[in-house]
C-alpha atoms as a PDB file:
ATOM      1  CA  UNK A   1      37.010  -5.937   2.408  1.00  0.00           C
ATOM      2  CA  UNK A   2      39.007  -7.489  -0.600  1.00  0.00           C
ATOM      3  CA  UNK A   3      40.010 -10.838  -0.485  1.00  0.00           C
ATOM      4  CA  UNK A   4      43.064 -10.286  -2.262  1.00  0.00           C
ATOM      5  CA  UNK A   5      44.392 -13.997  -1.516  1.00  0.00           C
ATOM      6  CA  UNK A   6      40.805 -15.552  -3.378  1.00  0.00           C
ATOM      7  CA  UNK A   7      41.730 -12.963  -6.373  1.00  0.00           C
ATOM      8  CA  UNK A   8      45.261 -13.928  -6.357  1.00  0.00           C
ATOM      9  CA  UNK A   9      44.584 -17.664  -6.607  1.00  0.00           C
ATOM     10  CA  UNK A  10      41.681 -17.086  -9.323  1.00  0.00           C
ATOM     11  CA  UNK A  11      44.531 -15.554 -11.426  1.00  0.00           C
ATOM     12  CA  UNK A  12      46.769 -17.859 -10.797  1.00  0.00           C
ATOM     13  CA  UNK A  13      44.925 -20.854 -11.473  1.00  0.00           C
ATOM     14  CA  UNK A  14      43.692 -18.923 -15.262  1.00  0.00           C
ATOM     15  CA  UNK A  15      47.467 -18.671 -15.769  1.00  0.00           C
ATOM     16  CA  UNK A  16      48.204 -22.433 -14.819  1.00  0.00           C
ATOM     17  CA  UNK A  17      45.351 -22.864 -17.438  1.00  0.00           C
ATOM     18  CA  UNK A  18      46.715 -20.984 -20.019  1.00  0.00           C
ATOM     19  CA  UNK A  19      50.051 -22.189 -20.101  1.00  0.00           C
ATOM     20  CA  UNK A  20      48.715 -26.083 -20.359  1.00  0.00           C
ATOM     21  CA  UNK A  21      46.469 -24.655 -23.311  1.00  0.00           C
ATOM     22  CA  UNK A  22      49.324 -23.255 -25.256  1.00  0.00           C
ATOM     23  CA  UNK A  23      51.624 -26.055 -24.904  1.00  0.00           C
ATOM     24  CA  UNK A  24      48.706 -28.000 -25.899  1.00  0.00           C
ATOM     25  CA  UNK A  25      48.197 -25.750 -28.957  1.00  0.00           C
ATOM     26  CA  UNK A  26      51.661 -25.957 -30.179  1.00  0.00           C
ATOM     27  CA  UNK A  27      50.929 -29.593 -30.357  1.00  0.00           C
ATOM     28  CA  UNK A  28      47.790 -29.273 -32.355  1.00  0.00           C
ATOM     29  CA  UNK A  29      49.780 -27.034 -34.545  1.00  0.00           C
ATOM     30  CA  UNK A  30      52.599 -29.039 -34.587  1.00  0.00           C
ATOM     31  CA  UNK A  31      50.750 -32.250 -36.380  1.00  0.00           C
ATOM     32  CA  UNK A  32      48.547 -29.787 -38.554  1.00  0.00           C
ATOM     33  CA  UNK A  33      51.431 -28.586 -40.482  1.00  0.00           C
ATOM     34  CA  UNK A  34      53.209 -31.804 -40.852  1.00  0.00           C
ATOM     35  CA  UNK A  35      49.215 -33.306 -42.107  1.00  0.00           C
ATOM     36  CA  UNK A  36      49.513 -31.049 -44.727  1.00  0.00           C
ATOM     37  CA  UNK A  37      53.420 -31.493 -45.974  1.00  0.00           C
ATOM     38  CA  UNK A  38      52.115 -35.020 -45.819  1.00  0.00           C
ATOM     39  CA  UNK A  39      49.358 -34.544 -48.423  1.00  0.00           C
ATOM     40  CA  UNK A  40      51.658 -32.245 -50.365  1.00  0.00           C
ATOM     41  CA  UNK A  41      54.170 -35.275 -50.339  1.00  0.00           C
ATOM     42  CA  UNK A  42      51.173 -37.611 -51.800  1.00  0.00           C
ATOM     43  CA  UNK A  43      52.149 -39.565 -48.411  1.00  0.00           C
ATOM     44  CA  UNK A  44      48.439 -40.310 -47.417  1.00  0.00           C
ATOM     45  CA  UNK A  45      49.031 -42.710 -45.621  1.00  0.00           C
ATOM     46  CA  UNK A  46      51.202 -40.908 -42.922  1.00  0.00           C
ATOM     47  CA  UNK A  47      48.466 -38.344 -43.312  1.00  0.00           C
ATOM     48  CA  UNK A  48      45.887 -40.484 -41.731  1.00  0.00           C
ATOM     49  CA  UNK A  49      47.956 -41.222 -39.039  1.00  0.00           C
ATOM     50  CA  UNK A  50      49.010 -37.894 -38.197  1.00  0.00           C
ATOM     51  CA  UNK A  51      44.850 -37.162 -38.487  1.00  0.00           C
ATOM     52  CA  UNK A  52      44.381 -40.127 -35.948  1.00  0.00           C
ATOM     53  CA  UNK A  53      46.941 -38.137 -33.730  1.00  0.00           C
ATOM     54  CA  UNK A  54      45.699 -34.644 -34.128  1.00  0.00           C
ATOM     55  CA  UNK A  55      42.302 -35.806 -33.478  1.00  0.00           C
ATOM     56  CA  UNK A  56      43.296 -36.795 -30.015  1.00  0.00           C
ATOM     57  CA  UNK A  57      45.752 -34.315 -29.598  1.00  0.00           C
ATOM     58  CA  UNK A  58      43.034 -31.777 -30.458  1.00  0.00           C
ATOM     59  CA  UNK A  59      40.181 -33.244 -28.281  1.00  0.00           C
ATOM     60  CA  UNK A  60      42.991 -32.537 -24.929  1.00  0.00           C
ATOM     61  CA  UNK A  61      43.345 -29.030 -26.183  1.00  0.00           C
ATOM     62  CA  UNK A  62      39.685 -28.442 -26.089  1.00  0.00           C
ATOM     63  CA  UNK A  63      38.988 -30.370 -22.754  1.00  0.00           C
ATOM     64  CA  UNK A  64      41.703 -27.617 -21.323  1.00  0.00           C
ATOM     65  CA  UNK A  65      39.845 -24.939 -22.582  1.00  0.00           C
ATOM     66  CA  UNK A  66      36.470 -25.960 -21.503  1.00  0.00           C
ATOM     67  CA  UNK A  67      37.953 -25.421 -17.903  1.00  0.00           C
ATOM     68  CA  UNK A  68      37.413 -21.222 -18.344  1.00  0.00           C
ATOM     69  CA  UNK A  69      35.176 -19.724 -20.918  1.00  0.00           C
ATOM     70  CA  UNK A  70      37.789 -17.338 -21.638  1.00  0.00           C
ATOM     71  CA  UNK A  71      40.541 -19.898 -23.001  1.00  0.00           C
ATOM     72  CA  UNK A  72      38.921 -20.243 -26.038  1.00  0.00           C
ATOM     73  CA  UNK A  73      39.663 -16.404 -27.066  1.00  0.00           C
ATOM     74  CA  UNK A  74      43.230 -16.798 -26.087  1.00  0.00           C
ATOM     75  CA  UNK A  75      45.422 -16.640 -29.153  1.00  0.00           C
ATOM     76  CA  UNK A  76      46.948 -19.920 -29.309  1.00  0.00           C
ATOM     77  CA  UNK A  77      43.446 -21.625 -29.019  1.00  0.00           C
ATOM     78  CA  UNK A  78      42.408 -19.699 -32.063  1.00  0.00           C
ATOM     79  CA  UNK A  79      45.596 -20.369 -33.963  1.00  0.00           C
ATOM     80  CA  UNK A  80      45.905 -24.355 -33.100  1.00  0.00           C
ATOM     81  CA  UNK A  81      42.150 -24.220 -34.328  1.00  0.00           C
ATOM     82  CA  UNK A  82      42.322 -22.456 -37.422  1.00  0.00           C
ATOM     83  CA  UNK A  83      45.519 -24.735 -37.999  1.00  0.00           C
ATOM     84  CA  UNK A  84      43.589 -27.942 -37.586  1.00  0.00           C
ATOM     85  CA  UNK A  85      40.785 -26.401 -39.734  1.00  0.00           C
ATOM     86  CA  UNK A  86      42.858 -26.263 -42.957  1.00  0.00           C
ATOM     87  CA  UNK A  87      44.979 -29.160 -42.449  1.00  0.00           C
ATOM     88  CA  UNK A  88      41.545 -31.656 -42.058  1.00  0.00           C
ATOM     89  CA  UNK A  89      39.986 -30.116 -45.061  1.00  0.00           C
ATOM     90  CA  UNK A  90      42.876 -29.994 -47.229  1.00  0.00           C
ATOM     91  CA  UNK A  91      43.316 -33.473 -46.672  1.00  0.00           C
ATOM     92  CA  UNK A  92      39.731 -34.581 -47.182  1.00  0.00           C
ATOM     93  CA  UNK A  93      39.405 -32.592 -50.284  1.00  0.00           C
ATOM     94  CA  UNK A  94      42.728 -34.024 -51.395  1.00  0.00           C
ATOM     95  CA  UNK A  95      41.585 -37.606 -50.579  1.00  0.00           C
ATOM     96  CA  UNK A  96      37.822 -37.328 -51.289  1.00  0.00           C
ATOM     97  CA  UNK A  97      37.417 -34.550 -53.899  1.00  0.00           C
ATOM     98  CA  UNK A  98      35.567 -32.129 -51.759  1.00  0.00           C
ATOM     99  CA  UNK A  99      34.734 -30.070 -48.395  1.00  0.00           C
ATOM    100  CA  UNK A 100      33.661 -31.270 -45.527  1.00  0.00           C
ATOM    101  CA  UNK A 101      31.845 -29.622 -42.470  1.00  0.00           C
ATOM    102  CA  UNK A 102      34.377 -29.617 -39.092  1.00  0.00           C
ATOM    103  CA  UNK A 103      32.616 -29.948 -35.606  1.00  0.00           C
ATOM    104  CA  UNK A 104      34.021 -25.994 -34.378  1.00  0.00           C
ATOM    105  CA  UNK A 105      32.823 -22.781 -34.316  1.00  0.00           C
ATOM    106  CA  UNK A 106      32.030 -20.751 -37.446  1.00  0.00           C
ATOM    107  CA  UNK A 107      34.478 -18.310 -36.466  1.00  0.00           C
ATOM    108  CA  UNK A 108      37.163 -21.298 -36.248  1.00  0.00           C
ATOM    109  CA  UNK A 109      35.863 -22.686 -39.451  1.00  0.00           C
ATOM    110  CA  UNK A 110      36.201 -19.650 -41.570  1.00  0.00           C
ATOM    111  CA  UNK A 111      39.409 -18.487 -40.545  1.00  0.00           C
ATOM    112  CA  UNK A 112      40.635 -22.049 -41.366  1.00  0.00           C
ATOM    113  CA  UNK A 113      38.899 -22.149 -44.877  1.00  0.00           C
ATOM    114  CA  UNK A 114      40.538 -18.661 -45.228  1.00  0.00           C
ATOM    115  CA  UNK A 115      43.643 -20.098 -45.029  1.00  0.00           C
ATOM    116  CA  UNK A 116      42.985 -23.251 -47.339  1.00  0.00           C
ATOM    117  CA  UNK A 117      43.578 -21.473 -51.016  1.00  0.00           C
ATOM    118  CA  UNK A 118      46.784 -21.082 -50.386  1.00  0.00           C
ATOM    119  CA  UNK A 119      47.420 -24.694 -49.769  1.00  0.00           C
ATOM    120  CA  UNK A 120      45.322 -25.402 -53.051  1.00  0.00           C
ATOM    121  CA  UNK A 121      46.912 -23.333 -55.199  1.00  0.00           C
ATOM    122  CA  UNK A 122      50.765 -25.204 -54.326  1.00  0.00           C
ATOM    123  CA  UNK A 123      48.892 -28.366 -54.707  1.00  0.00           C
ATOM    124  CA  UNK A 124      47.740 -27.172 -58.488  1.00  0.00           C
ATOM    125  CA  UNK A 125      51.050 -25.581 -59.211  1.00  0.00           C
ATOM    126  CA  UNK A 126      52.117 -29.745 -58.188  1.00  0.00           C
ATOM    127  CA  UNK A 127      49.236 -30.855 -60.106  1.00  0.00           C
ATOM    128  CA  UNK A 128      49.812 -28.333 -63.272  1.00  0.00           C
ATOM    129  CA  UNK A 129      53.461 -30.111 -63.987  1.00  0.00           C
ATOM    130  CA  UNK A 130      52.301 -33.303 -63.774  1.00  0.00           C
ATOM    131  CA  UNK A 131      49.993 -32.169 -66.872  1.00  0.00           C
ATOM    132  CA  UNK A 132      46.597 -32.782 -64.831  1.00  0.00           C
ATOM    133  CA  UNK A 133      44.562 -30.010 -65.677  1.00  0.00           C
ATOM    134  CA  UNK A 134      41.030 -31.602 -64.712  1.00  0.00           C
ATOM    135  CA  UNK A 135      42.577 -31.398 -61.467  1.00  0.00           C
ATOM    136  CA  UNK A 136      43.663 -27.951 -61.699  1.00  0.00           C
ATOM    137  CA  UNK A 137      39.905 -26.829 -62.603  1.00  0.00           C
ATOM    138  CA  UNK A 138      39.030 -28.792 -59.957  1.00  0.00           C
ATOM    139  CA  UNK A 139      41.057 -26.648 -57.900  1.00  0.00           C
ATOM    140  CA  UNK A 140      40.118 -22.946 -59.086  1.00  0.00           C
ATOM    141  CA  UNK A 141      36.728 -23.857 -58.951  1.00  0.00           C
ATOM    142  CA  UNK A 142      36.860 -24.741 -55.287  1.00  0.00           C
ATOM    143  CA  UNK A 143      39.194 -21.561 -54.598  1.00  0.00           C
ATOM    144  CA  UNK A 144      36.466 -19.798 -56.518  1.00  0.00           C
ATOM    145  CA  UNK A 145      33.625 -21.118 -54.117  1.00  0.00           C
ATOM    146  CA  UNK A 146      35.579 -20.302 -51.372  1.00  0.00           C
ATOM    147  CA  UNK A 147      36.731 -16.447 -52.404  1.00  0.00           C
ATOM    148  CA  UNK A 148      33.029 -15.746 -53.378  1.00  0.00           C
END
């Protein structure tokens, strides 16, 4: 026979789940978009705060979705992810003048770098009427790398 109250609960407890994982996600979002105004604003030093906060903020959203296997191909997962992904490695090639590796899955990873160009390319628009054209190079040749 069916145990339709076990199956009941087992659904219940993935939704519980995957309502504390989006709310979670909108956080990581959240502080991923305002990390990268804050770079675009030259305001690094509210950018390394907000990467103190999204580091912790992003270490609760993953210790939520190690409770099912199947959180982390929930949309919001993937989005807050990809989110974080971009706004860490704009700001470290802002700040340090290249790419660094970030501790998530490739899929994560690319879909993130996807997304970095177009963040690039508003920073050497910036960059480009300020007159710094080394920078600018700098810039297409990283966009470059990461198109090819």
């Amino acid at each position: 026979m069916v145990n339709f109250e076990k199956l009941q609960n087992s659904i219940k407890g993935y939704d519980s789940l995957r309502e504390e994982l989006i709310k979670k996600s909108r956080d990581v979002l959240k502080l991923s978009k305002q990390l990268i105004y804050s770079v675009h604003r030259d305001d690094l030093a509210q950018a390394e705060e907000l990467l103190n906060e999204i580091e912790q903020e992003k270490k609760e959203l993953d210790d939520i979705a190690a409770k099912s296997e199947k959180l982390v191909f929930e949309g919001s997962y993937k989005i807050a992810i990809q989110e974080y992904v971009e706004a860490l490695l704009y700001y470290h090639f802002v700040k340090e003048g290249e790419l660094i590796d970030i501790d998530v899955s490739a899929v994560h990873f690319v879909l993130g770098l996807a997304d970095l160009p177009g963040e690039l390319n508003r920073r050497a628009v910036f960059l480009a009427g300020k007159g710094e054209v080394e920078a600018v190079v700098k810039i297409k040749d990283i966009v470059d790398l990461i198109y090819g």
